[in-house]
Protein backbone atom coordinates (compact mmCIF):
# COMPACT_ATOMS: atom_id res chain seq x y z
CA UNK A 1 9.05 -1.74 5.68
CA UNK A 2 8.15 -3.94 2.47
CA UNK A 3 8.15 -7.61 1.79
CA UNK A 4 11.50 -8.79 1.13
CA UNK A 5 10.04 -9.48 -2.94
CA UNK A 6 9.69 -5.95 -3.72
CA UNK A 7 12.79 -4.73 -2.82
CA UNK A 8 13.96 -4.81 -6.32
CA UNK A 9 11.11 -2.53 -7.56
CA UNK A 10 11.88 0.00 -4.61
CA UNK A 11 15.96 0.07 -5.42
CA UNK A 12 15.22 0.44 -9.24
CA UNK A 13 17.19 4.21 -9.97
CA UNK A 14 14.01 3.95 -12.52
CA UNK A 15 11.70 3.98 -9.19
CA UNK A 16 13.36 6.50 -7.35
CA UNK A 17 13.39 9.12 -10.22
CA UNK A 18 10.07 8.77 -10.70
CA UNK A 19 8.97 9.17 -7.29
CA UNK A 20 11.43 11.92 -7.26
CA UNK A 21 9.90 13.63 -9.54
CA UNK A 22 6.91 13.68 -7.20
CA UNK A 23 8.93 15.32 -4.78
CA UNK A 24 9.48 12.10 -2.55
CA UNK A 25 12.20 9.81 -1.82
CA UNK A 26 11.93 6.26 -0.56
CA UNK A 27 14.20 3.86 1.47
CA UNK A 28 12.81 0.65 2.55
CA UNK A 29 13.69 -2.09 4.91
CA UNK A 30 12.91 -5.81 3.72
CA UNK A 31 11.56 -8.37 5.47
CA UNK A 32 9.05 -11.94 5.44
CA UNK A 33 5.83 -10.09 5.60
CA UNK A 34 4.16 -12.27 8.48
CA UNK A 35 7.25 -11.06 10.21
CA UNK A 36 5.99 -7.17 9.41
CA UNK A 37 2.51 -8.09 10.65
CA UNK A 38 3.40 -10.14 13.92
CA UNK A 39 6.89 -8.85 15.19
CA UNK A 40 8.01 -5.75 14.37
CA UNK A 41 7.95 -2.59 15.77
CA UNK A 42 6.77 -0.47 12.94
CA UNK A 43 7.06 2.67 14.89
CA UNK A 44 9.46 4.27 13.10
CA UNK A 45 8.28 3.63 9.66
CA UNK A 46 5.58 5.74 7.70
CA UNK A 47 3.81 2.28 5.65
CA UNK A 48 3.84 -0.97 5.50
CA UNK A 49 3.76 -3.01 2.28
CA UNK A 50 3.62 -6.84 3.07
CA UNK A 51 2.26 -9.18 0.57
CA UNK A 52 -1.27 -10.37 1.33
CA UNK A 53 -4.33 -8.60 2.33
CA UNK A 54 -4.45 -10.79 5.78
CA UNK A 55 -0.99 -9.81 6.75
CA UNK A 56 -2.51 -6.09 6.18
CA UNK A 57 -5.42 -6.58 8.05
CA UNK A 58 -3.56 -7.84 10.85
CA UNK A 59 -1.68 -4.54 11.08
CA UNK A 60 -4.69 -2.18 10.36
CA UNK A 61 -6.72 -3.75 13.29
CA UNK A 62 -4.93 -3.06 16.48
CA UNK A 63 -4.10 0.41 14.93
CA UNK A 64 -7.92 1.03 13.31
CA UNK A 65 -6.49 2.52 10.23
CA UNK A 66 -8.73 2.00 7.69
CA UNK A 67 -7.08 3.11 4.84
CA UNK A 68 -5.21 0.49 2.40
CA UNK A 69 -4.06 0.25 -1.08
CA UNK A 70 -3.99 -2.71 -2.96
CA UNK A 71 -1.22 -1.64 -5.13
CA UNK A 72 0.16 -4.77 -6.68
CA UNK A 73 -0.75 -8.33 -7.40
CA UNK A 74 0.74 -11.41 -7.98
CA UNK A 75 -0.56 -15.39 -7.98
CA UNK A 76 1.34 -17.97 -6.48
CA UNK A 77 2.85 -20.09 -9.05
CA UNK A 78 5.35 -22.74 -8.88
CA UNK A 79 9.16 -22.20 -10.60
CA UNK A 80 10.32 -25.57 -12.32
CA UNK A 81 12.06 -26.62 -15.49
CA UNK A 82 11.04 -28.21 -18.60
CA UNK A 83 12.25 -31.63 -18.12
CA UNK A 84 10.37 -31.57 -14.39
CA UNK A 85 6.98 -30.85 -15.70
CA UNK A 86 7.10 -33.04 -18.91
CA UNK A 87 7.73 -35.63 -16.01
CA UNK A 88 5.25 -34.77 -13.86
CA UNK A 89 2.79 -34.54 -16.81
CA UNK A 90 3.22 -38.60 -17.39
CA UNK A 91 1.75 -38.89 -13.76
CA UNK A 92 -0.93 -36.38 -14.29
CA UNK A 93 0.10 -33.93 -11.93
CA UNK A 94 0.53 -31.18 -14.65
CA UNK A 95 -0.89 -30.42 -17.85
CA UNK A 96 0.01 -28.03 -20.81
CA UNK A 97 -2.68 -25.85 -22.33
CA UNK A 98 -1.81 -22.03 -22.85
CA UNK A 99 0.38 -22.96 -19.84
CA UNK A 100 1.36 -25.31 -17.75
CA UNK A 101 -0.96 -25.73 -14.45
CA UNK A 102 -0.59 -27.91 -11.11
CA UNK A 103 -3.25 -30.18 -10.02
CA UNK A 104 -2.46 -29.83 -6.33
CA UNK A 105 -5.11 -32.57 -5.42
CA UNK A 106 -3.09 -34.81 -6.83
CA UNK A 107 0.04 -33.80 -5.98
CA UNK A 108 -1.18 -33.98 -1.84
CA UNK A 109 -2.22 -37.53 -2.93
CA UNK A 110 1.49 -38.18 -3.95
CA UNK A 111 2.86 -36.48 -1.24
CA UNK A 112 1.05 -37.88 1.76
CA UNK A 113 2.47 -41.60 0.25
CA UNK A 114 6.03 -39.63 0.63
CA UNK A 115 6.46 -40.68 -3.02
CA UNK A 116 10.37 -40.21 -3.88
CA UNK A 117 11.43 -39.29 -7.33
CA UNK A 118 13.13 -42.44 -8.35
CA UNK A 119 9.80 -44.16 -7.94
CA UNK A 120 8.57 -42.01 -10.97
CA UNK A 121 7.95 -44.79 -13.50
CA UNK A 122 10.56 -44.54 -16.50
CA UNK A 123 12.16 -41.46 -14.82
CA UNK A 124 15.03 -40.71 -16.34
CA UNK A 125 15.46 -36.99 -16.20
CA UNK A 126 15.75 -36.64 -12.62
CA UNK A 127 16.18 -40.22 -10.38
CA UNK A 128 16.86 -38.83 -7.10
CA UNK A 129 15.95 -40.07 -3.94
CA UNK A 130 14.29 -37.06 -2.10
CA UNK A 131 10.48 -37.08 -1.50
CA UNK A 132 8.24 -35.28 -4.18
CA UNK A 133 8.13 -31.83 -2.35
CA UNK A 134 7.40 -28.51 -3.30
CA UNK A 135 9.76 -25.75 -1.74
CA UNK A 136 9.00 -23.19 -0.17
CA UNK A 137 10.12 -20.52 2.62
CA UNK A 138 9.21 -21.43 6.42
CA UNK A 139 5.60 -20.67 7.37
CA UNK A 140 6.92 -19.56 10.77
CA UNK A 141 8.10 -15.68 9.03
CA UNK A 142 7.16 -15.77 5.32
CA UNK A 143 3.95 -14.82 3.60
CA UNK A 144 4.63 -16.90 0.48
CA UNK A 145 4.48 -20.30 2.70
CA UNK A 146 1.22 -18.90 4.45
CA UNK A 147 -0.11 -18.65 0.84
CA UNK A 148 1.15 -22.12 0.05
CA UNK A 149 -0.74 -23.37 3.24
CA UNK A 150 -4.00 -21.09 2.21
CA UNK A 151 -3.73 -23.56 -0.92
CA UNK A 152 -3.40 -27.04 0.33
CA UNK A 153 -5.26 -26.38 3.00
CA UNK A 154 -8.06 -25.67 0.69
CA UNK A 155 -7.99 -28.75 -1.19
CA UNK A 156 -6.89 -30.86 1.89
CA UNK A 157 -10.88 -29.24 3.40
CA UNK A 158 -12.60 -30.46 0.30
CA UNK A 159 -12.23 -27.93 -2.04
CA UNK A 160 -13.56 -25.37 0.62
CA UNK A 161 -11.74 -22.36 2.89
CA UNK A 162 -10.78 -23.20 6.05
CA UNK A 163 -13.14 -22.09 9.05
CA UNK A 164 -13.50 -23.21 12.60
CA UNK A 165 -11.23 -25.62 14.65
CA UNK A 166 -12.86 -28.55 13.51
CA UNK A 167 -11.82 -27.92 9.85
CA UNK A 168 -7.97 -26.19 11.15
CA UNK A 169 -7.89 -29.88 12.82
CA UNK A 170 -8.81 -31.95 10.09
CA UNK A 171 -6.20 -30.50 7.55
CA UNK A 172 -3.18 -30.15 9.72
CA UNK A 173 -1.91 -33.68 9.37
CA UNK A 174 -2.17 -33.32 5.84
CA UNK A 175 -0.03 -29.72 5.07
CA UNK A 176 2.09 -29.77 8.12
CA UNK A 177 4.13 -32.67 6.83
CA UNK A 178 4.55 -30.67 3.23
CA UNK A 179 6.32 -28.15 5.35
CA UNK A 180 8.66 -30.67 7.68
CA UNK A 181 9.36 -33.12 5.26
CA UNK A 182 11.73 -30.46 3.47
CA UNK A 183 14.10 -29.75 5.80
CA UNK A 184 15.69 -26.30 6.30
CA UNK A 185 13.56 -23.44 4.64
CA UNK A 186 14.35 -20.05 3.79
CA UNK A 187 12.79 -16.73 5.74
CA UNK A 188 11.73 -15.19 2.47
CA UNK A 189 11.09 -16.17 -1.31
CA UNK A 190 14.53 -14.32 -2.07
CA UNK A 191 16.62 -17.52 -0.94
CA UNK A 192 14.64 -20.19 -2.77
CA UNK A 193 14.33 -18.19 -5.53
CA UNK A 194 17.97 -17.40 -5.67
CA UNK A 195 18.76 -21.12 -5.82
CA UNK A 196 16.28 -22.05 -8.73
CA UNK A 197 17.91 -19.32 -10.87
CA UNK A 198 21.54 -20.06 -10.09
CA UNK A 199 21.63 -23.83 -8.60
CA UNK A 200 19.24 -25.09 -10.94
CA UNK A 201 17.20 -28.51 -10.82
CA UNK A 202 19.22 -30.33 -8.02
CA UNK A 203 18.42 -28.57 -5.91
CA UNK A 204 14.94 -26.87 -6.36
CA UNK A 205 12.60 -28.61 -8.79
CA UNK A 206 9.91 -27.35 -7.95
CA UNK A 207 9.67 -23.87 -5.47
CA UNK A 208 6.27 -21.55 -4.61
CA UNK A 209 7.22 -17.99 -5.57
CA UNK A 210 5.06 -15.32 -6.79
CA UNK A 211 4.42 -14.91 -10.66
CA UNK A 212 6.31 -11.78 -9.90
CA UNK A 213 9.73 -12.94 -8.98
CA UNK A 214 9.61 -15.08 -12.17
CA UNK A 215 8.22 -12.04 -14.87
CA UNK A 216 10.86 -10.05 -12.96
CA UNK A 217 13.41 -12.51 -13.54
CA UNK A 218 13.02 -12.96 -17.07
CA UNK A 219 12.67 -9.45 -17.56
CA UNK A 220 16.24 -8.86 -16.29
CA UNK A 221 17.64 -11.52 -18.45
CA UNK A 222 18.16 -13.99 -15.37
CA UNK A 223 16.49 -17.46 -16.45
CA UNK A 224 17.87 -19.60 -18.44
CA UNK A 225 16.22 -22.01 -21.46
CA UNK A 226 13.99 -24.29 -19.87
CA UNK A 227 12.41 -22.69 -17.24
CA UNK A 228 9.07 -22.75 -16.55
CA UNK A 229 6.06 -21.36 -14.79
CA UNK A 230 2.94 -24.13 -13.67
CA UNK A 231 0.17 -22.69 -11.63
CA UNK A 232 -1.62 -24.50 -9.12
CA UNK A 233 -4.87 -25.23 -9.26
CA UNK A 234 -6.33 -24.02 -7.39
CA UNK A 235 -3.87 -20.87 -6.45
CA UNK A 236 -4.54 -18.05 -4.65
CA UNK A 237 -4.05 -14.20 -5.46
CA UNK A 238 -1.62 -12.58 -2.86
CA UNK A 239 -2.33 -8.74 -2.79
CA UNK A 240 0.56 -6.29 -2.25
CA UNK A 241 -1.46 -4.64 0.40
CA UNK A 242 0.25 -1.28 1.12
CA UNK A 243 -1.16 0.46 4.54
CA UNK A 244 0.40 4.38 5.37
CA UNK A 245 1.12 4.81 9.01
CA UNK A 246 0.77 8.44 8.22
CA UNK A 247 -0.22 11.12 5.75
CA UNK A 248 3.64 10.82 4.26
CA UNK A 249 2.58 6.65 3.94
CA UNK A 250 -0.58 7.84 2.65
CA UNK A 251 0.75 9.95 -0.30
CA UNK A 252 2.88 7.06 -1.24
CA UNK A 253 0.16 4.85 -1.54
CA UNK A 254 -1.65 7.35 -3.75
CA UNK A 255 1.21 7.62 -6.08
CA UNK A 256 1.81 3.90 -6.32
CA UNK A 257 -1.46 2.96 -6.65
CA UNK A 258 -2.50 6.11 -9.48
CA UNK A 259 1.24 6.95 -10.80
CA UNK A 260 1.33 5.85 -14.71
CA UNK A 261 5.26 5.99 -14.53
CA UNK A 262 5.26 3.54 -11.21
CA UNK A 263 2.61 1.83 -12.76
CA UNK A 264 4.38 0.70 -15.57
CA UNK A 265 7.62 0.18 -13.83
CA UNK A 266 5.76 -2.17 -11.40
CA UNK A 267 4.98 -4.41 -14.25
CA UNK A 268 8.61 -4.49 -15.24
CA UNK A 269 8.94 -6.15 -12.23
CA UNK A 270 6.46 -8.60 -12.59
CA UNK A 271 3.31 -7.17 -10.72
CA UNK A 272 -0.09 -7.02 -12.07
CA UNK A 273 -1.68 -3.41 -11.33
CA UNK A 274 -4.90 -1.85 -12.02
CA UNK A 275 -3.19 -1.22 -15.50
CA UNK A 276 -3.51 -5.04 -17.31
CA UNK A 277 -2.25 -3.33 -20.16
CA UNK A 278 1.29 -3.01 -18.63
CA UNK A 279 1.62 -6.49 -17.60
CA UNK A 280 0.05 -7.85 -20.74
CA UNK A 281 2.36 -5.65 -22.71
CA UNK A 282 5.71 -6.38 -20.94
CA UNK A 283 5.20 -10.05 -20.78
CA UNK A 284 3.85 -10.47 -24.74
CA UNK A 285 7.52 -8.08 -24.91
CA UNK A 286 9.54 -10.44 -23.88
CA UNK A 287 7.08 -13.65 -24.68
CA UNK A 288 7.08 -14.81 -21.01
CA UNK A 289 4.56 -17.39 -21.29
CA UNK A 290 1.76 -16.53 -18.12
CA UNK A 291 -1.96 -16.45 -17.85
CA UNK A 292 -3.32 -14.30 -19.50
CA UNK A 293 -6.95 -14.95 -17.37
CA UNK A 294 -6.65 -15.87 -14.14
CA UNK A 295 -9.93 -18.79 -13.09
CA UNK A 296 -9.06 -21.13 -10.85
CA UNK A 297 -8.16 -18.62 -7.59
CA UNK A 298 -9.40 -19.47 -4.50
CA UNK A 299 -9.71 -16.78 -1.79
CA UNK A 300 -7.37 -17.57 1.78
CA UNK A 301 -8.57 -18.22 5.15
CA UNK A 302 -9.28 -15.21 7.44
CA UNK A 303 -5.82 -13.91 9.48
CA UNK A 304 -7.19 -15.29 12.47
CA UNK A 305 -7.56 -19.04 10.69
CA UNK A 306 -4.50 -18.94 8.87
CA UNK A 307 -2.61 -17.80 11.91
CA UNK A 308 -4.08 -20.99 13.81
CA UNK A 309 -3.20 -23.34 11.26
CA UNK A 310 0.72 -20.96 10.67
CA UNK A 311 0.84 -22.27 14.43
CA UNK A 312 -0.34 -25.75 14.40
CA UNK A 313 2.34 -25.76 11.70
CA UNK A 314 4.86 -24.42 13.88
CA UNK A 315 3.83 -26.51 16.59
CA UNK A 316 4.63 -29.86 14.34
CA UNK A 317 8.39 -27.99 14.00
CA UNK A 318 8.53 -28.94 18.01
């Protein structure tokens, strides 16, 4: 069972001949990695491969299996389009350097006033009245919203990681309208992602995704002029934890994690491996503008803490 982003990498004929060639054949079932880590019975399956190294940890622990493999990596980044950051630029939300970043300080600061678009001073590329919201998948199944959370809720604590009930307390009124305020939300990154790419602006300015999804994209000839990458700062590093359930899950992760072949085709797909070559190499390709260093990465809460403030969350949903 993988996280519903790297189901692409796993159906890739390019993927299964070269794990053939290893004498192994794969088939996967997708799903929103907290999902995988709180729900499922994972009896029948030989690994696990959600997206962050809590959601792994959750699983190891009851089990005590203390194997892993970090296989792939990917930052959080937010999906937009041109016209959205020059926009957001004016208000000093993002900036252009090598690329463009987020300052998610002030972006909570815009948010918490419930700011609407059409109250953008000399907006004219996109006058809607809808809040000033970031999309993203719901917090209640998805690790890609739990990484969104590990983010704000970082900044909301004072540039710090959240720890203890006093600090879960403090932030909550802060993120947990970030999450309501947007209405429906998909169970994975898949949906939101799907509608940037083919919807456009109207309807998703501004999504969380992983860098991944985006590289992967472009890669595949899927975005269009215009579209652009920001990362937050700060963001946060979600690692494609894979953990074997037995010694066939176990060879997997070997192969995955050592494979040149896999290695490479992983960065087709937009991870970042132990190989920076790859991803340096297929991205400078195909001149898909990303960081090249990545500085301002903040580590996430433990499970345990991100779990309590996933619920207090969930608890605001009533």
């Amino acid at each position: 069972m993988v996280g519903s982003e790297k189901q692409a990498f796993f159906n890739d004929p390019r993927v299964s001949a070269a794990l053939a060639r290893q004498g192994v054949k794969i088939e996967v079932d997708p799903a929103g990695s907290r999902e995988i880590a709180t729900s499922v019975d994972l009896g029948r399956y030989d690994f696990v491969f959600p997206s962050s190294a809590p959601a792994a940890d959750r699983i190891q622990r009851p089990r005590r299996i203390n194997r892993e493999y970090a296989v792939f990596s990917s930052p959080m980044v937010i999906a937009t389009f041109e016209p959205i950051a020059e926009l957001l630029a004016k208000e000093g939300i993002a900036k252009r350097d090598a690329v463009w970043t987020f300052d998610i300080a002030r972006y909570l600061r815009l948010a918490a006033k419930g700011t609407r678009w059409d109250q953008l001073k000399d907006n004219k590329t996109y006058p809607v009245r809808k809040n000033i919201l970031i999309t993203t998948t719901d917090p209640r199944s998805s690790n890609s919203a739990a990484m969104y959370l590990s983010i704000t809720s970082y900044v909301a604590n004072g540039d710090a990681v959240v720890q203890g009930a006093a600090a879960e307390k403090k932030v909550l009124p802060t993120v947990s309208p970030l999450f309501l305020r947007q209405g429906y939300t998909d169970a994975t990154t898949e949906g939101p992602f799907e509608d940037y790419l083919s919807v456009g602006m109207g309807k998703t300015p501004l999504v969380c995704v992983y860098e991944a999804q985006f590289v992967g994209a472009a890669v595949r000839g899927q975005t269009k002029p215009g579209m652009v990458l920001m990362y937050p700062s700060p963001t946060v590093l979600s690692k494609h934890t894979l953990v074997p359930l037995n010694a066939e899950g176990d060879r997997v992760g070997r192969l995955l994690s050592t494979d040149p072949e896999l290695q490479r085709l992983a960065a087709v797909h937009g991870f970042r491996t132990a190989d920076a070559a790859q991803f340096a190499k297929v991205t400078g390709d195909r001149k898909i503008p990303v960081a090249t260093d990545l500085i301002d990465v903040v580590e996430t809460p433990t499970f345990d803490t991100l779990e309590n403030l996933l619920g207090g969350v969930s608890k605001a949903y009533g």
